[in-house]
N, C-alpha and C. Protein backbone atom coordinates (compact mmCIF):
# COMPACT_ATOMS: atom_id res chain seq x y z
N UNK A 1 119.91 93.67 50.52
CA UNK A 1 120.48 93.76 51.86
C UNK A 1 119.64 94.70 52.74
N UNK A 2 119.29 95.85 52.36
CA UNK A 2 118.38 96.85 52.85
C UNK A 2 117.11 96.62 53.11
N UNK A 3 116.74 95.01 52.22
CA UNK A 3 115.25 94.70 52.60
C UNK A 3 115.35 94.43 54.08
N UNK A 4 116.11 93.13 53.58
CA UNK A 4 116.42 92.09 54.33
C UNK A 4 116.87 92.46 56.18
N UNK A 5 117.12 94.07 56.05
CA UNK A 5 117.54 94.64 57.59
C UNK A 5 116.50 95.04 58.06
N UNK A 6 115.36 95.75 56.90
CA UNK A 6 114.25 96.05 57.76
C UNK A 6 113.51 94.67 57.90
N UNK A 7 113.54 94.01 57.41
CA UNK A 7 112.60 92.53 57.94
C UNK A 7 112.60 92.44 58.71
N UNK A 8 114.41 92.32 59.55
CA UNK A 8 114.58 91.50 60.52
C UNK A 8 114.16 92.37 61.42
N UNK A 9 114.30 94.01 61.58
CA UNK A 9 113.70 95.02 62.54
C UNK A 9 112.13 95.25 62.91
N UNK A 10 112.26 94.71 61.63
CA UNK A 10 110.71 94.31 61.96
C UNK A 10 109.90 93.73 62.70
N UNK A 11 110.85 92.31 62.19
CA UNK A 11 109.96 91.42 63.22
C UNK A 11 110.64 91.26 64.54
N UNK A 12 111.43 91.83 64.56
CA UNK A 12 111.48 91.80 65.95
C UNK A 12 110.87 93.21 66.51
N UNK A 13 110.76 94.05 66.01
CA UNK A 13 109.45 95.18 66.93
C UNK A 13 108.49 94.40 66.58
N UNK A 14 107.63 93.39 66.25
CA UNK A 14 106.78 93.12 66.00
C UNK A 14 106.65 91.92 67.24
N UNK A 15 107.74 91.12 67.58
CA UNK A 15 107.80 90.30 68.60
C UNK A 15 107.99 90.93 69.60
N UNK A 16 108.31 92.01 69.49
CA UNK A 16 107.84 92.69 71.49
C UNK A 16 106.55 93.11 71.30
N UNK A 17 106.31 94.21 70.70
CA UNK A 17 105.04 94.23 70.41
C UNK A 17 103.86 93.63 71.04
N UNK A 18 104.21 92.27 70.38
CA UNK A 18 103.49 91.24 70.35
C UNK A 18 103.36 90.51 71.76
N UNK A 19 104.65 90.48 72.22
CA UNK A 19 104.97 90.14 73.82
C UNK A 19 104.10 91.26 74.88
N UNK A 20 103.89 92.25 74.50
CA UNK A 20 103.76 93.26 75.61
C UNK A 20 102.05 93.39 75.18
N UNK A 21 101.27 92.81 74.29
CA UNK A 21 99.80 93.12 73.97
C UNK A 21 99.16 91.88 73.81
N UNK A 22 100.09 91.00 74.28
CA UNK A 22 99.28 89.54 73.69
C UNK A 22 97.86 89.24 74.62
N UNK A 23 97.27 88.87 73.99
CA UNK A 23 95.78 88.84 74.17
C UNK A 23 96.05 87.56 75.27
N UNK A 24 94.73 87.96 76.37
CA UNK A 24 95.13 87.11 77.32
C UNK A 24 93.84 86.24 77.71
N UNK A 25 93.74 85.28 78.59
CA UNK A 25 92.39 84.62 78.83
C UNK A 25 91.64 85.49 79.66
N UNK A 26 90.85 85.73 79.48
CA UNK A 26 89.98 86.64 80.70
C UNK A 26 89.30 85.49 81.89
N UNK A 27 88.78 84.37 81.48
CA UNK A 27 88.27 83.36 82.30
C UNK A 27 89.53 82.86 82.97
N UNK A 28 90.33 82.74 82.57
CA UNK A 28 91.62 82.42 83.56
C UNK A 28 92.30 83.54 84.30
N UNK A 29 91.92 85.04 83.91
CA UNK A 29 92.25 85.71 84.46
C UNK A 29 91.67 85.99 85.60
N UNK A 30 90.00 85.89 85.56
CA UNK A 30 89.14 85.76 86.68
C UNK A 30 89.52 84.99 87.51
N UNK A 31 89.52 83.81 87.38
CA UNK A 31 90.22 82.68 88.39
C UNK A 31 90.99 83.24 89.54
N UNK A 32 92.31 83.98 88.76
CA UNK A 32 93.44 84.15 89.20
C UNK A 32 93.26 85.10 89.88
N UNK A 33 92.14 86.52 89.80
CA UNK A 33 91.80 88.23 90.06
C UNK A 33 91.11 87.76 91.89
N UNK A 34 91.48 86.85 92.09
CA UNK A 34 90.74 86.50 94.14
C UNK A 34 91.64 87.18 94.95
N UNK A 35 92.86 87.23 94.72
CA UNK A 35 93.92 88.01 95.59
C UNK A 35 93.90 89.67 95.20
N UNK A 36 93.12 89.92 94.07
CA UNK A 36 93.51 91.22 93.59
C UNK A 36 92.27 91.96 94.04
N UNK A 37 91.02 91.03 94.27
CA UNK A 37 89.68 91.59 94.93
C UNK A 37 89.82 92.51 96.27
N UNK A 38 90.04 91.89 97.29
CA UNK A 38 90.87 92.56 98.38
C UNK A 38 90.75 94.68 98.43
N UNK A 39 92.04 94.76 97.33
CA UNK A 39 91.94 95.89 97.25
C UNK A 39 91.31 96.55 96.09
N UNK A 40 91.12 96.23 94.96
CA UNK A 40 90.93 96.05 94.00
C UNK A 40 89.00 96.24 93.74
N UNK A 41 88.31 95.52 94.51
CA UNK A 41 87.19 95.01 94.39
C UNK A 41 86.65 94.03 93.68
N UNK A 42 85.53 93.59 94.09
CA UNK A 42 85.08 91.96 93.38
C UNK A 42 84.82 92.31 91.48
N UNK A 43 84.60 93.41 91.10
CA UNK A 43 84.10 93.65 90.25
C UNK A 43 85.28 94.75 89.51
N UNK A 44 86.57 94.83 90.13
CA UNK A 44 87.61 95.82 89.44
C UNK A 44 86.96 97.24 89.84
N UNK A 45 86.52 97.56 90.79
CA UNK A 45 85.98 98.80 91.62
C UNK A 45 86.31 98.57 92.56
N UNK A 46 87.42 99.68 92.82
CA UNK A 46 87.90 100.04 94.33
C UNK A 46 86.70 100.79 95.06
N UNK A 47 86.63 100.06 96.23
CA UNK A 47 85.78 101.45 97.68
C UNK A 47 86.69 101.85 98.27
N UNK A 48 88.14 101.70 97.89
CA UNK A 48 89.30 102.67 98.69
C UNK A 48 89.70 103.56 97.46
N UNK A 49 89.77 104.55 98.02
CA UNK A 49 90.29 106.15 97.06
C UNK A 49 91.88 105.78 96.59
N UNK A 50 92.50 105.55 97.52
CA UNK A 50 94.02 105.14 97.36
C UNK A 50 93.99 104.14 96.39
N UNK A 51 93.43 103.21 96.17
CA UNK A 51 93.82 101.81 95.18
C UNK A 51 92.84 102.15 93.96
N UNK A 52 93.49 102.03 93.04
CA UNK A 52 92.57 101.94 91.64
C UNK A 52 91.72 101.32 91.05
N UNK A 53 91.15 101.56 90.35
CA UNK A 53 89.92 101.17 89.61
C UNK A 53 90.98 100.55 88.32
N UNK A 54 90.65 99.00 88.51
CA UNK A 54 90.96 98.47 87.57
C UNK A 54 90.23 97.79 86.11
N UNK A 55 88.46 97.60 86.45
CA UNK A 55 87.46 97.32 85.58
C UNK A 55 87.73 98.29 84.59
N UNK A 56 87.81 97.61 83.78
CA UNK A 56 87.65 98.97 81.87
C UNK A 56 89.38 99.64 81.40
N UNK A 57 90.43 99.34 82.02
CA UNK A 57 91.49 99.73 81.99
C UNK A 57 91.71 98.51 80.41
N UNK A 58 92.66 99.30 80.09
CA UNK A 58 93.10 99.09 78.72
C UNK A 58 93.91 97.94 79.24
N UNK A 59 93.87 96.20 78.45
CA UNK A 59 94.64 95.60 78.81
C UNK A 59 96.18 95.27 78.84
N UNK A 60 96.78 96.14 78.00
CA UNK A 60 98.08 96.16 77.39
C UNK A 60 98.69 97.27 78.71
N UNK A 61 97.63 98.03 79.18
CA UNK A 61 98.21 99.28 80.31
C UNK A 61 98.21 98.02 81.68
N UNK A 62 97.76 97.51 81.68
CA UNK A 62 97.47 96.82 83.40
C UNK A 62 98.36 96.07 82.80
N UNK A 63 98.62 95.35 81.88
CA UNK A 63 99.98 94.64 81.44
C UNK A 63 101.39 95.17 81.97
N UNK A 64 101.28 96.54 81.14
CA UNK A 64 102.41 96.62 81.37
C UNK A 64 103.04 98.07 82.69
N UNK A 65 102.12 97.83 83.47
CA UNK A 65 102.16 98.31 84.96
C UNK A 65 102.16 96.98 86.34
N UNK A 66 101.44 95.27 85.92
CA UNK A 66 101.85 94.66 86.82
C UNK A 66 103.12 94.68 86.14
N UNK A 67 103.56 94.48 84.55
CA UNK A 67 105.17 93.96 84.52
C UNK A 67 106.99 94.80 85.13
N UNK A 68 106.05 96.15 85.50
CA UNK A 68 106.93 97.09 85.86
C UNK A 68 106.92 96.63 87.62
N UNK A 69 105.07 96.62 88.03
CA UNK A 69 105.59 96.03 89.78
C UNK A 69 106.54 95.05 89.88
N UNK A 70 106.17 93.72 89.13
CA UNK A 70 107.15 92.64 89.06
C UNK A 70 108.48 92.76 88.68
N UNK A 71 108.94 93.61 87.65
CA UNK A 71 110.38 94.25 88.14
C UNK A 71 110.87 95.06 88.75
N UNK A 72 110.59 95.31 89.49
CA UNK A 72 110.40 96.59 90.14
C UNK A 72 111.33 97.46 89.72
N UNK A 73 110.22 98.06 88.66
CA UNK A 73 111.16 99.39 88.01
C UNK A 73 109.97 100.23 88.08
N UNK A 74 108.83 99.99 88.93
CA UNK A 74 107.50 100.77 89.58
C UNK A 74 107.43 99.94 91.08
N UNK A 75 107.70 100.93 92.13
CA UNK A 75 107.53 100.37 93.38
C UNK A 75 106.52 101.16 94.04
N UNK A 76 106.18 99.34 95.14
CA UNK A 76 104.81 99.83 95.60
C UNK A 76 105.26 98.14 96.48
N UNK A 77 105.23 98.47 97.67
CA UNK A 77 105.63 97.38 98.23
C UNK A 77 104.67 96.07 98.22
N UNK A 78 103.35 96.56 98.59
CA UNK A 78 102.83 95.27 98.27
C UNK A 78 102.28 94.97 97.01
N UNK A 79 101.88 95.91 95.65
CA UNK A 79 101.78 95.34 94.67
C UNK A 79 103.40 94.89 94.22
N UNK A 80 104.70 95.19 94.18
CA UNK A 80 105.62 94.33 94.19
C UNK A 80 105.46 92.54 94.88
N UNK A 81 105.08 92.86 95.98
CA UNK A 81 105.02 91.24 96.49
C UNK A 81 103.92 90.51 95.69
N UNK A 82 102.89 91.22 95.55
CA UNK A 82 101.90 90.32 94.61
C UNK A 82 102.23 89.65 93.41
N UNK A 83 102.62 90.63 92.77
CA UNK A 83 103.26 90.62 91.09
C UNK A 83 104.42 89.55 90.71
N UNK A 84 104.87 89.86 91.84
CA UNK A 84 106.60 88.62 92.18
C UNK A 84 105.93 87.33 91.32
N UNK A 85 105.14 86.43 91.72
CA UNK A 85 104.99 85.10 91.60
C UNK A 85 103.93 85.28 90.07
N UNK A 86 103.89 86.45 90.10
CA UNK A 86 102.63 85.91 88.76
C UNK A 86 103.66 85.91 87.16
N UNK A 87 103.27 84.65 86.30
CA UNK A 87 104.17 84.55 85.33
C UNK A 87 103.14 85.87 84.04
N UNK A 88 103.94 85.22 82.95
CA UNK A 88 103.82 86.39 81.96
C UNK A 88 102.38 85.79 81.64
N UNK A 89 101.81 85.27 81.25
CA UNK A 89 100.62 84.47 81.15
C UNK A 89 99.47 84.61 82.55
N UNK A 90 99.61 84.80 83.58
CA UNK A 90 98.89 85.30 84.28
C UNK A 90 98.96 86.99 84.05
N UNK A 91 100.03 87.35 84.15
CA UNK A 91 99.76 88.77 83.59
C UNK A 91 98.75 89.25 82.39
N UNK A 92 98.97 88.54 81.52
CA UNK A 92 98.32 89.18 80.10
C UNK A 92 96.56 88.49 80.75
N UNK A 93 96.71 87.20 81.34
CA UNK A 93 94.87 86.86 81.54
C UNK A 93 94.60 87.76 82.55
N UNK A 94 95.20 88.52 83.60
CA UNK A 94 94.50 89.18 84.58
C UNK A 94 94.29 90.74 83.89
N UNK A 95 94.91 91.04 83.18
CA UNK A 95 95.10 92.68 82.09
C UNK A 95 93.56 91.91 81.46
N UNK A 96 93.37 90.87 79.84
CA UNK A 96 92.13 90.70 79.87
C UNK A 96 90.79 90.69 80.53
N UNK A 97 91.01 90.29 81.56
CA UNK A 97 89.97 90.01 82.49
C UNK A 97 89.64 91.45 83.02
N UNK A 98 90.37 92.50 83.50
CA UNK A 98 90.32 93.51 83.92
C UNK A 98 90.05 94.30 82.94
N UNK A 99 90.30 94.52 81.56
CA UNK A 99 89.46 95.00 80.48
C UNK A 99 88.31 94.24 80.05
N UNK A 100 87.84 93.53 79.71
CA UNK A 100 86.69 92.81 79.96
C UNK A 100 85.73 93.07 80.70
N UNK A 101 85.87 93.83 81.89
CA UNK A 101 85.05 94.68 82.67
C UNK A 101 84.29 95.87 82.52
N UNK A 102 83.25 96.21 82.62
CA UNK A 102 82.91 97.83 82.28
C UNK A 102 82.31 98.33 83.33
């Protein structure tokens, strides 16, 4: 019985986990990174002091900072509006793509 409870705790920390680091497309993330250039830069280098440097950021962190704009349980009015429409799968390819960068 005692196995059998940590299994199940298991795998389910193992399925968020897994939800919140899943490896993402970087070539589809590129695609998608045209609206994020803007402020962002073509290359994940901001020339504005205020907006961040997103090239070389850990992808699981840009993960799970658009998933906080998109709920907004981190506000920021217009990265909230951005974040709104992007699904969980654009999230994890635009986090790749933005680590993928150096």
């Amino acid at each position: 019985m005692k196995r059998t409870l940590l299994t199940v705790a298991s795998a389910a920390i193992l399925g968020l986990s897994s939800s919140v680091m899943a490896a993402g497309d970087a070539a589809a993330g590129k695609a998608k990174a045209a609206s994020c250039m803007g402020c962002h830069g073509a290359q994940g280098i901001s020339a504005v002091p205020t907006y961040p440097n997103l090239a070389g950021q850990k992808a699981a962190y840009t993960a799970k900072q658009l998933h906080a704009f998109k709920n907004k349980t981190r506000n920021d009015p217009t990265m909230n509006a951005m974040s709104g429409p992007l699904s969980n799968a654009d999230i994890d390819n635009l986090a790749a793509y933005y680590a993928s960068l150096k």
